[in-house]
N, C-alpha and C. Protein backbone atom coordinates (compact mmCIF):
# COMPACT_ATOMS: atom_id res chain seq x y z
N UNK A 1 80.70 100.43 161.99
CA UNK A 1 81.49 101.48 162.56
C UNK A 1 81.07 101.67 164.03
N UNK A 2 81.83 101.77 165.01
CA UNK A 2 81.53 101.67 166.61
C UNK A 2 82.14 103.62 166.97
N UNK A 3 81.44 104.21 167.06
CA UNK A 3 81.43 105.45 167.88
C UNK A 3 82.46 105.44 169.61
N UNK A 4 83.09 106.27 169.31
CA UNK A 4 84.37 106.18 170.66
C UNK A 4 83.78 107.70 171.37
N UNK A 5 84.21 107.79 172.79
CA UNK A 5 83.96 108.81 173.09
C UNK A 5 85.25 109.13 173.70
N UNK A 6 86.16 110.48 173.91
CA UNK A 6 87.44 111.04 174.59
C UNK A 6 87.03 111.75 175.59
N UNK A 7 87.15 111.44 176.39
CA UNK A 7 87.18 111.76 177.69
C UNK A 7 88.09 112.98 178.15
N UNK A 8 88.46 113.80 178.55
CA UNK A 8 89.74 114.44 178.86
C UNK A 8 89.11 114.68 180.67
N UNK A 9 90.00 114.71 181.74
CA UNK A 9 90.04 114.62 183.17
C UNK A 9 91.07 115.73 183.46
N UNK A 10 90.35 116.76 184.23
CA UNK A 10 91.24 117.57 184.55
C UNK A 10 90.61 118.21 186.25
N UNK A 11 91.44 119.07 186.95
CA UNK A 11 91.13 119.18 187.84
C UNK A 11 90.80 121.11 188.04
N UNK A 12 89.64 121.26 188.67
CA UNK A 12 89.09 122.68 188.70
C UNK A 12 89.08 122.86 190.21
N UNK A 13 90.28 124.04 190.38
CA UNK A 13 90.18 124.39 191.48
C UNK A 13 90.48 125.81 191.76
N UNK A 14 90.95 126.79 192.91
CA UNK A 14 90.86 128.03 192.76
C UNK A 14 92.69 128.03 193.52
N UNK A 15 93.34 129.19 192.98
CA UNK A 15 94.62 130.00 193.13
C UNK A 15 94.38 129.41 194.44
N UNK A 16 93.95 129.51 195.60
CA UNK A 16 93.50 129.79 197.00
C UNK A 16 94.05 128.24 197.70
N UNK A 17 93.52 127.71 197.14
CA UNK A 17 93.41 125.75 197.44
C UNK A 17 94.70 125.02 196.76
N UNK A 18 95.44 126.09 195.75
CA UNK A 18 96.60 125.27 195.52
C UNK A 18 98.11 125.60 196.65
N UNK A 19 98.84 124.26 196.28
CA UNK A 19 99.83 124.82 197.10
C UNK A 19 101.05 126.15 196.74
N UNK A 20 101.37 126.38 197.85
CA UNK A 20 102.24 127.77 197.88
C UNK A 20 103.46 127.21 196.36
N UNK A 21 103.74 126.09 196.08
CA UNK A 21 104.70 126.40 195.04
C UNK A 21 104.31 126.53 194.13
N UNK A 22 102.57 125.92 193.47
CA UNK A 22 102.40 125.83 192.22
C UNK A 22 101.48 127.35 192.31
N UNK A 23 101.16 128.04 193.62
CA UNK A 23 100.74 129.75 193.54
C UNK A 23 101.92 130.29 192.94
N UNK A 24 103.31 129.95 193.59
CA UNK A 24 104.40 130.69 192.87
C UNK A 24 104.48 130.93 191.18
N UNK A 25 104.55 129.38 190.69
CA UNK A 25 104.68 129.27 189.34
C UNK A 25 103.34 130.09 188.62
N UNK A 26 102.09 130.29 189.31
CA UNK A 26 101.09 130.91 188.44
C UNK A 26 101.87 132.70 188.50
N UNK A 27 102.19 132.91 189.78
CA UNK A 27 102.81 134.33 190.12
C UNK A 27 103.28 134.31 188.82
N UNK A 28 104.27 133.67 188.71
CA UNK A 28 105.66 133.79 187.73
C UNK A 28 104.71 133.86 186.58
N UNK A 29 103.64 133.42 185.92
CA UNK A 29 103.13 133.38 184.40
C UNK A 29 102.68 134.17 184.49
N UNK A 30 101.87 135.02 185.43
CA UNK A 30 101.28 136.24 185.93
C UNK A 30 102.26 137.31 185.39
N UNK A 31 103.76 137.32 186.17
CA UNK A 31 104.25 138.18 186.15
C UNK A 31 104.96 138.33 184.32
N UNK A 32 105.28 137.74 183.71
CA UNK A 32 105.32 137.34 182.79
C UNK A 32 104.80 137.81 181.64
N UNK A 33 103.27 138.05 182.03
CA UNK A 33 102.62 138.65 180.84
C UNK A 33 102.91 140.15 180.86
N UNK A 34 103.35 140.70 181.55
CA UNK A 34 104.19 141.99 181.83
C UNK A 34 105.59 142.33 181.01
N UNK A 35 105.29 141.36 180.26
CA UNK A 35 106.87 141.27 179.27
C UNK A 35 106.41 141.09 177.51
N UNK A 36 104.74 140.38 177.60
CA UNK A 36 104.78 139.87 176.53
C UNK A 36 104.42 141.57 175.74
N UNK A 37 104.66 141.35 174.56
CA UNK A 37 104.39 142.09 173.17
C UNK A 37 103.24 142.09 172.31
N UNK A 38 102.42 142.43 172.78
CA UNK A 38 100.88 142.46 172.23
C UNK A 38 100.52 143.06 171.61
N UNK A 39 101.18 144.11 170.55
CA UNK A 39 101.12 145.21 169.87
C UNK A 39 99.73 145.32 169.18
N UNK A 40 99.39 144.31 168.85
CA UNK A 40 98.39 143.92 167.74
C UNK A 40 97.16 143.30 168.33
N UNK A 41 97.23 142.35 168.95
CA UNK A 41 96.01 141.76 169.82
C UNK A 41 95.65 142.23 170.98
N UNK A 42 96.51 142.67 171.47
CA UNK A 42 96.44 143.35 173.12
C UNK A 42 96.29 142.26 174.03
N UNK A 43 96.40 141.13 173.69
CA UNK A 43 95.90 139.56 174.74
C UNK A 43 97.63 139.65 175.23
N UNK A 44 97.69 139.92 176.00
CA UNK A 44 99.07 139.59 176.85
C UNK A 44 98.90 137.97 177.35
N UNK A 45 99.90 137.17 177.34
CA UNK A 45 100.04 136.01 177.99
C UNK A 45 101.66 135.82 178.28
N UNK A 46 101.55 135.09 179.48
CA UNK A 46 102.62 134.72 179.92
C UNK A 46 102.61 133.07 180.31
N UNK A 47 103.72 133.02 179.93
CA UNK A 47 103.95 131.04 180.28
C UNK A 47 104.59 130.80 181.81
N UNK A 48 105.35 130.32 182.92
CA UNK A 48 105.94 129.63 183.42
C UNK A 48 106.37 128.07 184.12
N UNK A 49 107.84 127.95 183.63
CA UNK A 49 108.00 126.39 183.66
C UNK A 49 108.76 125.92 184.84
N UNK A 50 108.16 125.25 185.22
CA UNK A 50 109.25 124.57 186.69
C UNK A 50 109.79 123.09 186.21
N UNK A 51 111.35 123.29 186.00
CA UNK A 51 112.28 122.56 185.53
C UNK A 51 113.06 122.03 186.62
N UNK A 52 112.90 120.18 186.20
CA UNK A 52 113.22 119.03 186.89
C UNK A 52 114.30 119.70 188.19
N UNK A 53 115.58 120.93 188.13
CA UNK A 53 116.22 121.16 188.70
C UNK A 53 115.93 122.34 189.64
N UNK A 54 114.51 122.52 189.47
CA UNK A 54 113.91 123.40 190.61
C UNK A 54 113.51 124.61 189.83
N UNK A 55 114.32 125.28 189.16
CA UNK A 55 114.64 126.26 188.24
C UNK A 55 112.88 126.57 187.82
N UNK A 56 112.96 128.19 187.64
CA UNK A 56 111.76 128.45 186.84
C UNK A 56 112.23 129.37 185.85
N UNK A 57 111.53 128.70 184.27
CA UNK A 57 111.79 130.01 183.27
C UNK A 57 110.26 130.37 182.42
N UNK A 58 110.35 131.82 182.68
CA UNK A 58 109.46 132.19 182.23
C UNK A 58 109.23 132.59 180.66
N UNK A 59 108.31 132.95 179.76
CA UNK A 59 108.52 133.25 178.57
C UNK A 59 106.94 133.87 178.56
N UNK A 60 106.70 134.74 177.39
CA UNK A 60 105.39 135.95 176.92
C UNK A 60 105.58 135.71 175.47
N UNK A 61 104.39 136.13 175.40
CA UNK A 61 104.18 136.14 173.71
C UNK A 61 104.50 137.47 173.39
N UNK A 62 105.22 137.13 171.98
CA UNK A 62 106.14 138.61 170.82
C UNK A 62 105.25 138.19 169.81
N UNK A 63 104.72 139.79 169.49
CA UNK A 63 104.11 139.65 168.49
C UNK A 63 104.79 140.42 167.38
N UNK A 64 104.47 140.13 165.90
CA UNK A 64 105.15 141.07 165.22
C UNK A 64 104.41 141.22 163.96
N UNK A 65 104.54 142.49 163.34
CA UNK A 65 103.36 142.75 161.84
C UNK A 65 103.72 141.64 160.82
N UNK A 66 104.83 141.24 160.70
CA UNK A 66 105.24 140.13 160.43
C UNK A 66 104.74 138.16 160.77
N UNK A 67 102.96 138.28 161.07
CA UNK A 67 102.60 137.80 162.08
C UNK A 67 103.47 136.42 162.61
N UNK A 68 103.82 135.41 161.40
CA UNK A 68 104.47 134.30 161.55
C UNK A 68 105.59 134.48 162.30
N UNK A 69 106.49 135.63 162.48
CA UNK A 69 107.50 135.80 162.68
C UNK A 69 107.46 135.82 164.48
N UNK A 70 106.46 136.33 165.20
CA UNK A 70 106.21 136.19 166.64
C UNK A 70 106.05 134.73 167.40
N UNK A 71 105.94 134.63 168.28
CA UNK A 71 106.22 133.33 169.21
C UNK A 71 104.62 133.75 170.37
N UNK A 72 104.40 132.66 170.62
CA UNK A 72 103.14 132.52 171.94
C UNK A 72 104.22 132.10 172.77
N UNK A 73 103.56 132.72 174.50
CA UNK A 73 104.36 132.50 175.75
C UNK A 73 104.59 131.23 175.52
N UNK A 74 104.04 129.78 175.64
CA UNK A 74 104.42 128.41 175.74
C UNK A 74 105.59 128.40 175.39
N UNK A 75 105.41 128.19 173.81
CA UNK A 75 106.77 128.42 172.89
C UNK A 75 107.97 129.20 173.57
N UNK A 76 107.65 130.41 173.76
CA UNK A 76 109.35 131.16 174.24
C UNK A 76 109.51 130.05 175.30
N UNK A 77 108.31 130.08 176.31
CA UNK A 77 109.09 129.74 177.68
C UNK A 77 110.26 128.52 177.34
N UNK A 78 109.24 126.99 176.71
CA UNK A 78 109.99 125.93 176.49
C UNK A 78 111.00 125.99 175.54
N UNK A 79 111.17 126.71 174.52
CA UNK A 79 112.11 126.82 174.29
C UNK A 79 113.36 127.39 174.66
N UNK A 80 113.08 128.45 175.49
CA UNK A 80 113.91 128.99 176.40
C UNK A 80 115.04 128.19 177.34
N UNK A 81 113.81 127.40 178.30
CA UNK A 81 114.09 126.57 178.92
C UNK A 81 114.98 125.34 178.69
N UNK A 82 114.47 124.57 177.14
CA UNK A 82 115.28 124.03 176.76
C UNK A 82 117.07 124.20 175.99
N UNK A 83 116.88 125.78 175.61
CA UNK A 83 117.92 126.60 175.32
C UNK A 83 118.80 126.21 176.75
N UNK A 84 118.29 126.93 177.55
CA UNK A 84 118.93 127.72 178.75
C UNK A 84 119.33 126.24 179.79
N UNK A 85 118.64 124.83 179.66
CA UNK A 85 118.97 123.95 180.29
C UNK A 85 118.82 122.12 179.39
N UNK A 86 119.68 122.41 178.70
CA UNK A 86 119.49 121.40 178.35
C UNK A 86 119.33 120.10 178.72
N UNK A 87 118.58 119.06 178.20
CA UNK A 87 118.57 117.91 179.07
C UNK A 87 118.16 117.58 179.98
N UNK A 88 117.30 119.31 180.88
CA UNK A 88 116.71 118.57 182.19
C UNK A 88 115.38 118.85 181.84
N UNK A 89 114.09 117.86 182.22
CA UNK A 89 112.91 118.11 182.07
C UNK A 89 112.04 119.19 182.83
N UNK A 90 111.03 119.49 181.95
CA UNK A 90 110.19 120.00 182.63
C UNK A 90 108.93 119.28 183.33
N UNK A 91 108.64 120.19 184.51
CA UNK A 91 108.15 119.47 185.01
C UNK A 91 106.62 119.46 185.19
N UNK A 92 106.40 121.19 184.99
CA UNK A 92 105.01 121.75 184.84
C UNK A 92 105.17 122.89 184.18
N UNK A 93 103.88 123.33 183.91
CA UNK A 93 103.93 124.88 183.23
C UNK A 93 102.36 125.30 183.48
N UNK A 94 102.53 126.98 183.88
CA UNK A 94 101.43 127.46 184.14
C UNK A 94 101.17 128.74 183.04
N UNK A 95 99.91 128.96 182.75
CA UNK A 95 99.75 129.88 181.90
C UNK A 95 98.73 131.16 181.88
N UNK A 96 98.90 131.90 181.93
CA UNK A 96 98.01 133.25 182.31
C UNK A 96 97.72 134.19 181.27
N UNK A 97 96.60 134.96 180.89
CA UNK A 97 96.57 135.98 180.30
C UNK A 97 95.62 136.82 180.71
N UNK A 98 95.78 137.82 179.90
CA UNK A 98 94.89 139.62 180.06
C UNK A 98 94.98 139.96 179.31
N UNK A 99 93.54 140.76 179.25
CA UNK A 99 93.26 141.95 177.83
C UNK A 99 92.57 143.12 178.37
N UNK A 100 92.64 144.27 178.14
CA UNK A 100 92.28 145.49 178.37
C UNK A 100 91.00 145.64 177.11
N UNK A 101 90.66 144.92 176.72
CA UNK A 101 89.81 145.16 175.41
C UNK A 101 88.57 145.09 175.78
N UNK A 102 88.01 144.97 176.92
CA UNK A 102 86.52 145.21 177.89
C UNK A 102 86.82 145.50 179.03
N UNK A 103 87.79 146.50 179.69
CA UNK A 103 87.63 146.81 180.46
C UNK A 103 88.45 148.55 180.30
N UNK A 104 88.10 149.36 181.39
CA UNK A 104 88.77 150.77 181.38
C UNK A 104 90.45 150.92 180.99
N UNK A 105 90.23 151.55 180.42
CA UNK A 105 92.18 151.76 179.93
C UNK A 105 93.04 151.62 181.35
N UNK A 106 92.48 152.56 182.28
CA UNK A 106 92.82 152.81 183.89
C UNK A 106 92.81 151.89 184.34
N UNK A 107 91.81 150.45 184.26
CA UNK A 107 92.26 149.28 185.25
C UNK A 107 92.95 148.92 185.45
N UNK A 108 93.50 147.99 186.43
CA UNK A 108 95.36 147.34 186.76
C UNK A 108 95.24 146.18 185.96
N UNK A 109 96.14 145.90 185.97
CA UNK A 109 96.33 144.84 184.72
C UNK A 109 95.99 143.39 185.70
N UNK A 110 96.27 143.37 187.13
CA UNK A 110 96.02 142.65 188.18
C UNK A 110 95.16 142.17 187.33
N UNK A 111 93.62 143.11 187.37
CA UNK A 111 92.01 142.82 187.69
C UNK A 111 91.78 142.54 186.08
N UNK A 112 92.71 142.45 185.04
CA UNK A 112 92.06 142.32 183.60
C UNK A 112 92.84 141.16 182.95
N UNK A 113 92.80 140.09 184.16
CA UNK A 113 93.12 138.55 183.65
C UNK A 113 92.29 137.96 183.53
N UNK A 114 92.09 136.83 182.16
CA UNK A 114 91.07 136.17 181.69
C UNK A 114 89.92 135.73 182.79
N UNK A 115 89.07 135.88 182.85
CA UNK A 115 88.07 134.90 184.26
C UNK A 115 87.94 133.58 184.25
N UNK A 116 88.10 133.17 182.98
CA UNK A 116 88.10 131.27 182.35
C UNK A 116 89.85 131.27 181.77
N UNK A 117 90.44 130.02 182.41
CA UNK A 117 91.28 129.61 181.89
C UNK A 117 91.44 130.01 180.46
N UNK A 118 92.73 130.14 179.85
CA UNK A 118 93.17 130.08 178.30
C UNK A 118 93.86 128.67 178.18
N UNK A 119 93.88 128.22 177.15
CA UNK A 119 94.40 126.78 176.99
C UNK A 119 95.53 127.30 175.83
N UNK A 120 96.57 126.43 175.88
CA UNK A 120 97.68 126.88 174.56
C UNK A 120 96.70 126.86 172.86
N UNK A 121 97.58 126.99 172.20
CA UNK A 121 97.17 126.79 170.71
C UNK A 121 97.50 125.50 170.48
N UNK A 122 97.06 124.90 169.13
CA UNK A 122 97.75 123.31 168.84
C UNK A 122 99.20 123.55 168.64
N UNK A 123 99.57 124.87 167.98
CA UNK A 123 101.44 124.28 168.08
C UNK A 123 101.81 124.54 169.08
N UNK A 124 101.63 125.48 170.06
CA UNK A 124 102.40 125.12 171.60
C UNK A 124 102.10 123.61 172.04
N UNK A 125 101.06 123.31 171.94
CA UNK A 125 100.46 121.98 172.53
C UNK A 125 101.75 121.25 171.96
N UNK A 126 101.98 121.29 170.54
CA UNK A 126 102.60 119.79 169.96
C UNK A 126 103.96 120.08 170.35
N UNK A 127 104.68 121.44 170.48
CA UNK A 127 105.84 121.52 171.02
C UNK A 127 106.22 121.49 172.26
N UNK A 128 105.23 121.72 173.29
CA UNK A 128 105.17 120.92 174.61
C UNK A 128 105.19 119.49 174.63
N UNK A 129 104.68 118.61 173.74
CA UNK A 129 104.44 117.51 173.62
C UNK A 129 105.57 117.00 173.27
N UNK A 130 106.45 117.68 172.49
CA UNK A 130 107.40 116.83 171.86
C UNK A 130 108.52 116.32 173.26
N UNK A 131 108.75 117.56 174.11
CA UNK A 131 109.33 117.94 175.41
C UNK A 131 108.78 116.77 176.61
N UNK A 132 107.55 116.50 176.47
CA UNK A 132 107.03 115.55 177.38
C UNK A 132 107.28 114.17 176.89
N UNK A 133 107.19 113.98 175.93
CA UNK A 133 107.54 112.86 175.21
C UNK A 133 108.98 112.44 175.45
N UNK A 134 109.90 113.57 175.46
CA UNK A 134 111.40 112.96 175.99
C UNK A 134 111.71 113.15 177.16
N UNK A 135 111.10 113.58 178.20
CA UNK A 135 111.64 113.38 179.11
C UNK A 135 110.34 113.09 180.58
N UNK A 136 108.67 113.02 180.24
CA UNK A 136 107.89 112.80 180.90
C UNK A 136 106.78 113.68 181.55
N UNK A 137 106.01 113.18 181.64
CA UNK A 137 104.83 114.43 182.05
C UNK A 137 104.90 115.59 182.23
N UNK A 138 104.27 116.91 181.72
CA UNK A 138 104.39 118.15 182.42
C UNK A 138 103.27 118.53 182.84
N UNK A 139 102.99 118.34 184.12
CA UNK A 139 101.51 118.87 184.45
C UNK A 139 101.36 120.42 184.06
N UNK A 140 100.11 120.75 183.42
CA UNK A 140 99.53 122.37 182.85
C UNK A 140 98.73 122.72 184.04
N UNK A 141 99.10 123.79 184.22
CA UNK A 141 98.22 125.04 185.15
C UNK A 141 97.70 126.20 184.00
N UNK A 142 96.44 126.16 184.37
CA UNK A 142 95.58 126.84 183.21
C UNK A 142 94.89 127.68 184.08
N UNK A 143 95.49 129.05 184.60
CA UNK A 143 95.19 130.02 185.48
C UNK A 143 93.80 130.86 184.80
N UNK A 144 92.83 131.26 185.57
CA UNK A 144 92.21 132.03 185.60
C UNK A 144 91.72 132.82 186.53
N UNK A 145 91.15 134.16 186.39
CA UNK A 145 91.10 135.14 188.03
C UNK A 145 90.09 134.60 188.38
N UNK A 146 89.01 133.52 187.91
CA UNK A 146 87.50 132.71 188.83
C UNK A 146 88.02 130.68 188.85
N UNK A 147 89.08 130.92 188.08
CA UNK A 147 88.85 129.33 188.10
C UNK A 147 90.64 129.21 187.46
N UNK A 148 90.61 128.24 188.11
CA UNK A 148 92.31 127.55 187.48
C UNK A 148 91.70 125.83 186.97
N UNK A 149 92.54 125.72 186.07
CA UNK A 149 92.60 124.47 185.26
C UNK A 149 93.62 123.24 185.62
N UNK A 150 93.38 122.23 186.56
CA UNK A 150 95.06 121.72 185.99
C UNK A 150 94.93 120.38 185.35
N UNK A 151 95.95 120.16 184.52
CA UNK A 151 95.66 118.67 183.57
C UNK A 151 96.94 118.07 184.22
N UNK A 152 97.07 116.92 184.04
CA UNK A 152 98.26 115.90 184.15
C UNK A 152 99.16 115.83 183.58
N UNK A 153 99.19 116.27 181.96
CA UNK A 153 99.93 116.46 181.04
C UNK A 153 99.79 117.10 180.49
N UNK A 154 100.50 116.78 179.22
CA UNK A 154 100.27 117.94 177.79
C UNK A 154 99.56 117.03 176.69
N UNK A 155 99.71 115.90 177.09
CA UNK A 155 98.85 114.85 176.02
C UNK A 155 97.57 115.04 176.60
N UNK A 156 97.28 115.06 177.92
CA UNK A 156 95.67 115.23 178.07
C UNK A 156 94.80 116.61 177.29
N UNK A 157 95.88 117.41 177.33
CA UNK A 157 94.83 118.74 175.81
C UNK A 157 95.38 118.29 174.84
N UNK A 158 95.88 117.49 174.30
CA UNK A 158 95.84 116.90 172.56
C UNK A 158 95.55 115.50 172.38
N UNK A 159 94.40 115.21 172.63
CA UNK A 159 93.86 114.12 172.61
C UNK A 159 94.13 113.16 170.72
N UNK A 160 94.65 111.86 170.45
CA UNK A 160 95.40 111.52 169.36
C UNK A 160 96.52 112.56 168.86
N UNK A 161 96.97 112.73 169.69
CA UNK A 161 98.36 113.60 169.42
C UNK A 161 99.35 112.91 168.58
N UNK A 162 99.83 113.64 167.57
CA UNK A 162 100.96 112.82 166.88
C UNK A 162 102.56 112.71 167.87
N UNK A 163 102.92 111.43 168.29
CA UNK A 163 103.77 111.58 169.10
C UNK A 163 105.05 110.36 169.11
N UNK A 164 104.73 109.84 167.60
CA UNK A 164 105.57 108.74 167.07
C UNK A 164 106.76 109.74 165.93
N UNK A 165 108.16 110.45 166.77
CA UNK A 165 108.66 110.82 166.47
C UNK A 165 110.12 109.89 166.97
């Protein structure tokens, strides 16, 4: 038996050093979590996608007591997106969150975004994946208020991804 090692390559840099469009698209996931439905977790997240036709759609996570029945930001956004435009790819997606759950009720919601990147769950991952798979890379922006994340794709966070569909 021969031992493999996975590598994953991503790039760590700050809001500051990226360019003004992909600051926009973090804005937009930023702004975003201002929509999501956190009733229950209080983790607000917001998605945004910049689609092949310039277009950005945003999407937040709905939560519901019903838990299965809610959606994570990824999910709304791309599906949204794919709702709302069919056929054209995406091209990137950035992702942001906040929780008030260690910090003063009174803080701005600005100052109570994650400090380390959040990464999707495995089913956003595989339903991003399915999306990259038909129509080509979506580079991830994995925002945080000390550090941003960016990967190349969506196959680079699901390393042996099932993708023989």
């Amino acid at each position: 038996m021969k031992e493999k090692d996975i590598v994953i390559r991503f790039a760590q840099t700050s809001l500051e050093e990226m360019s003004a469009a992909d600051r926009h698209l973090v804005e937009e996931a930023r702004e975003a979590t201002r929509r999501s439905l956190a009733t229950y977790s209080k983790f607000h997240v917001g998605a945004a996608i910049l689609m092949d036709n310039g277009e950005i759609v945003s999407g937040a996570n709905q939560e519901n007591a019903a838990y299965s029945s809610g959606t994570c930001a990824e999910r709304s956004a791309c599906f949204y997106a794919s709702a709302k435009f069919p056929g054209v790819p995406m091209r990137k997606i950035a992702i942001a969150a906040w929780t008030r759950l260690h910090v003063a009720e009174d803080t701005p919601w600005e100052e109570c975004f994650q400090a380390l990147p959040i990464s999707p769950c495995g089913a956003c991952r595989q339903a991003l994946l399915e999306y990259e798979s038909m129509y080509g890379q979506i580079e991830v922006i994995l925002y945080g208020r000390d550090k941003v994340y960016v990967f190349p794709s969506v196959a680079s966070l699901l390393p042996l991804c099932f993708s023989e569909f």
